[in-house]
Protein backbone atom coordinates (compact mmCIF):
# COMPACT_ATOMS: atom_id res chain seq x y z
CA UNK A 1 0.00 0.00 0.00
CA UNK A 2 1.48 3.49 -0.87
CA UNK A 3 2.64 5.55 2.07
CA UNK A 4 -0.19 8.79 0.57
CA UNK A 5 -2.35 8.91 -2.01
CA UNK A 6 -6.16 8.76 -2.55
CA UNK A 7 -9.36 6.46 -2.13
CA UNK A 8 -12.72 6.09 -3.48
CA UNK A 9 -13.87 2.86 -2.10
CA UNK A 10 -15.01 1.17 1.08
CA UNK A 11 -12.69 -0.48 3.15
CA UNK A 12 -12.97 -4.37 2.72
CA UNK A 13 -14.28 -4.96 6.26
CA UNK A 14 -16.93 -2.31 5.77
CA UNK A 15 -19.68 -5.03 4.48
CA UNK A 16 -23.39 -4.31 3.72
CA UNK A 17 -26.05 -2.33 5.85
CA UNK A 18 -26.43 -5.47 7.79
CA UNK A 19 -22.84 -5.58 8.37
CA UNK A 20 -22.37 -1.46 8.86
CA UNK A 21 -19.47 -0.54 11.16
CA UNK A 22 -19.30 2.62 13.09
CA UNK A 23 -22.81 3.36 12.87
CA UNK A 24 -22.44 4.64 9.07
CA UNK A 25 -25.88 3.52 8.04
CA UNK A 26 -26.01 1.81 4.36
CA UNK A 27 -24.11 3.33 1.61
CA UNK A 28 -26.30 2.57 -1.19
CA UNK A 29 -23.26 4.02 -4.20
CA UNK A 30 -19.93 5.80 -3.72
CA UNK A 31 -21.33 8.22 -6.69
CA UNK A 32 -20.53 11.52 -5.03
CA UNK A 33 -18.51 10.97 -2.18
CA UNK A 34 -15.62 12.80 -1.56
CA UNK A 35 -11.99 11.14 -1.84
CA UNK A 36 -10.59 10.59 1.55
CA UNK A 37 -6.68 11.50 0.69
CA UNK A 38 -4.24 10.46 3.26
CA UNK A 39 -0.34 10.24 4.12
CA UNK A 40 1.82 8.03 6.42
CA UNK A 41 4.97 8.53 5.78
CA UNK A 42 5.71 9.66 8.64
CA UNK A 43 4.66 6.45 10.80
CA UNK A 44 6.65 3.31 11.29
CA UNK A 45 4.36 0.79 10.16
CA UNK A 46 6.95 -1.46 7.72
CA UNK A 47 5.93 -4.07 9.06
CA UNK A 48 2.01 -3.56 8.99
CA UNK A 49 -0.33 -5.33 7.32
CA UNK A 50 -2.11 -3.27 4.64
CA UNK A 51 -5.70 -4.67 6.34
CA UNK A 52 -4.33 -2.77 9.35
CA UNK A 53 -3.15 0.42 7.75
CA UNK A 54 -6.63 0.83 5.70
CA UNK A 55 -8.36 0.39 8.51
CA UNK A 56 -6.73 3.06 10.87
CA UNK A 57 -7.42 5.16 7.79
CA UNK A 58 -11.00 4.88 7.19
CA UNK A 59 -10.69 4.77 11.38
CA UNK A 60 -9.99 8.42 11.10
CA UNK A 61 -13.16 9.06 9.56
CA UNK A 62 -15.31 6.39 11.88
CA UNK A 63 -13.65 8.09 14.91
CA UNK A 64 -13.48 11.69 14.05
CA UNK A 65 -10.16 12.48 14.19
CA UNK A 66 -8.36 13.15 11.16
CA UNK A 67 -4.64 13.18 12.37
CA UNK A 68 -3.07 11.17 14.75
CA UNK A 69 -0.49 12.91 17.08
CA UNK A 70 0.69 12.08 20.38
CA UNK A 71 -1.26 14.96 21.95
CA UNK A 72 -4.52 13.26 20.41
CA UNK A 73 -3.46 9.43 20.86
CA UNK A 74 -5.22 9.13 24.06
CA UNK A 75 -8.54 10.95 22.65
CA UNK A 76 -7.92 8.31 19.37
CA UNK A 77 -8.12 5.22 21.76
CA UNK A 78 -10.99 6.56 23.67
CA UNK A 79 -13.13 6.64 20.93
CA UNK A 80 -12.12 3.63 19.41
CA UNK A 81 -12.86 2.00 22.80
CA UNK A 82 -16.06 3.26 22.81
CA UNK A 83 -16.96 2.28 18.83
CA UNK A 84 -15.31 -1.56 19.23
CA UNK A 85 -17.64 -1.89 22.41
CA UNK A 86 -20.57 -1.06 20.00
CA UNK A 87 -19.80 -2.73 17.26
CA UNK A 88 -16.75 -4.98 18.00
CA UNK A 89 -13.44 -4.96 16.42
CA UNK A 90 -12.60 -3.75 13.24
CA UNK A 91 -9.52 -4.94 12.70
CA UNK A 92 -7.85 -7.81 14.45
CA UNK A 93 -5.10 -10.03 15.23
CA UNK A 94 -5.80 -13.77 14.72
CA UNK A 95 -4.15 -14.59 18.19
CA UNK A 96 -6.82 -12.04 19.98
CA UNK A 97 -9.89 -11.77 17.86
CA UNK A 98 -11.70 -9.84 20.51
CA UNK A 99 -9.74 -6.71 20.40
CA UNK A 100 -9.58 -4.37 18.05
CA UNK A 101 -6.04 -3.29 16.91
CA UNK A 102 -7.04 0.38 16.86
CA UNK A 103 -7.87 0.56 20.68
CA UNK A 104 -4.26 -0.55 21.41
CA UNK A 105 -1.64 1.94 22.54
CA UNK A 106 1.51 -0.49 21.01
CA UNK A 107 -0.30 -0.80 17.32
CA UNK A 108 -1.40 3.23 17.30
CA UNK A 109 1.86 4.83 18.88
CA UNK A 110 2.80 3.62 15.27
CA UNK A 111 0.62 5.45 13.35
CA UNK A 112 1.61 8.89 14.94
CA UNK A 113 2.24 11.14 12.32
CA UNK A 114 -0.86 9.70 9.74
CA UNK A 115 -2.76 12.04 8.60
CA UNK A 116 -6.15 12.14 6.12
CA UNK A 117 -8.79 14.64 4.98
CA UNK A 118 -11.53 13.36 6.96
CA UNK A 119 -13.44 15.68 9.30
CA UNK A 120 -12.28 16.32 12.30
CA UNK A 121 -14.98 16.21 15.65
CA UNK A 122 -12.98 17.86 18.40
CA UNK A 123 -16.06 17.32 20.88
CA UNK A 124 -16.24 13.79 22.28
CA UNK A 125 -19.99 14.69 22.86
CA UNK A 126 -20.37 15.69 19.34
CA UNK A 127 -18.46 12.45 18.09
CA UNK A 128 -20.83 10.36 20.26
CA UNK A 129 -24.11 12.11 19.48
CA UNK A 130 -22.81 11.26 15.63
CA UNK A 131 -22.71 7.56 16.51
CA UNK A 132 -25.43 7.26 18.21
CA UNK A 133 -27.60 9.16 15.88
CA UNK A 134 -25.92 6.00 13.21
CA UNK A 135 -26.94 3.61 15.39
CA UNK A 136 -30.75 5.29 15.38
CA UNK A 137 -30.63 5.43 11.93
CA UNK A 138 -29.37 1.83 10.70
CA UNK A 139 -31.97 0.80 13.41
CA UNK A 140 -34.63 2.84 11.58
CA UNK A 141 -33.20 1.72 8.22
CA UNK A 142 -34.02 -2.09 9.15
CA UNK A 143 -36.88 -1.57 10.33
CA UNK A 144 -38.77 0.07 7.74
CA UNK A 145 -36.76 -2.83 4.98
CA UNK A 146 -38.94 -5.37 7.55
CA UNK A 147 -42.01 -3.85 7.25
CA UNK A 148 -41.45 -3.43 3.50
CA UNK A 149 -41.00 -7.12 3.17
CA UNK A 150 -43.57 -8.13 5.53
CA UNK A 151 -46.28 -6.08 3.51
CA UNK A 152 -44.85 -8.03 0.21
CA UNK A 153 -45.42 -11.41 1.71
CA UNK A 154 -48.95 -10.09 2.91
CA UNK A 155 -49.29 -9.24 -0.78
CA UNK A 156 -48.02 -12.34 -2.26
CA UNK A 157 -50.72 -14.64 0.18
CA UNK A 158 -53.23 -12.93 -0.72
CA UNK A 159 -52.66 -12.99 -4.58
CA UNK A 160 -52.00 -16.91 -3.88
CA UNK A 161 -54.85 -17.51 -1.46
CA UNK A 162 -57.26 -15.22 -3.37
């Protein structure tokens, strides 16, 4: 993976609605989103697995925090504390699968120095007013595609039984 450069896709452990990480909701097309553009060349992460780098990327935008310093590494691993508790990890190591990568201080210590064009939430309480209102909205989201499909199979037995 190059050290900077640009994106237009979804990370690979993004998934579908059903799958939704960070309390997103469901992307239904990339047409019209905004490139995230990014740079680590600053960070020691050699060694890293892309999986890992791309995901403390698109972290930056899930997180609200588009720069990782050491003044803000503490704030970083707060949220991501907080957002792995909700919706478990996003990226792991095989040896622990039930913690995340980005909530530890040894893996992100790293990644000081990576910076992206993502928007930047300085308030915690704004940042978790932003997931929660996700969460309210994926909930909302799946429950209206139930109803839709439950009123479909109410149409279908009644064409079949009628």
């Amino acid at each position: 993976m190059k050290s900077s450069g640009t994106v237009m896709h979804q990370p690979s452990w993004y998934g579908s609605s059903s799958q939704t990480r960070g309390g997103l909701g469901p992307l239904a097309s990339m047409e019209g989103c905004m490139p995230l553009h990014y740079s680590y060349e600053d960070c020691d992460v050699d060694d890293v697995a892309d999986s890992v780098i791309e995901a403390v990327i698109f972290g930056t935008m899930s997180l609200g925090i588009n720069e990782i310093t050491e003044g803000n590494l503490d704030e970083w691993l707060d949220r991501a504390k907080v957002r792995a508790a909700w919706f478990g990890p996003a990226v792991y190591d095989r040896d622990k699968p039930h913690v995340c990568l980005l909530t530890e201080r040894e893996t992100m210590e790293r990644f000081v120095g990576l910076w992206t064009n993502a928007s930047n939430v300085k308030s915690i309480t704004k940042w978790f007013k932003q997931l929660h209102d996700g969460v309210v909205s994926d909930r909302n989201w799946n429950r209206r595609r139930r109803e839709e499909r439950e009123t479909e199979m109410d149409l279908r037995w009644r064409e079949n039984d009628g």
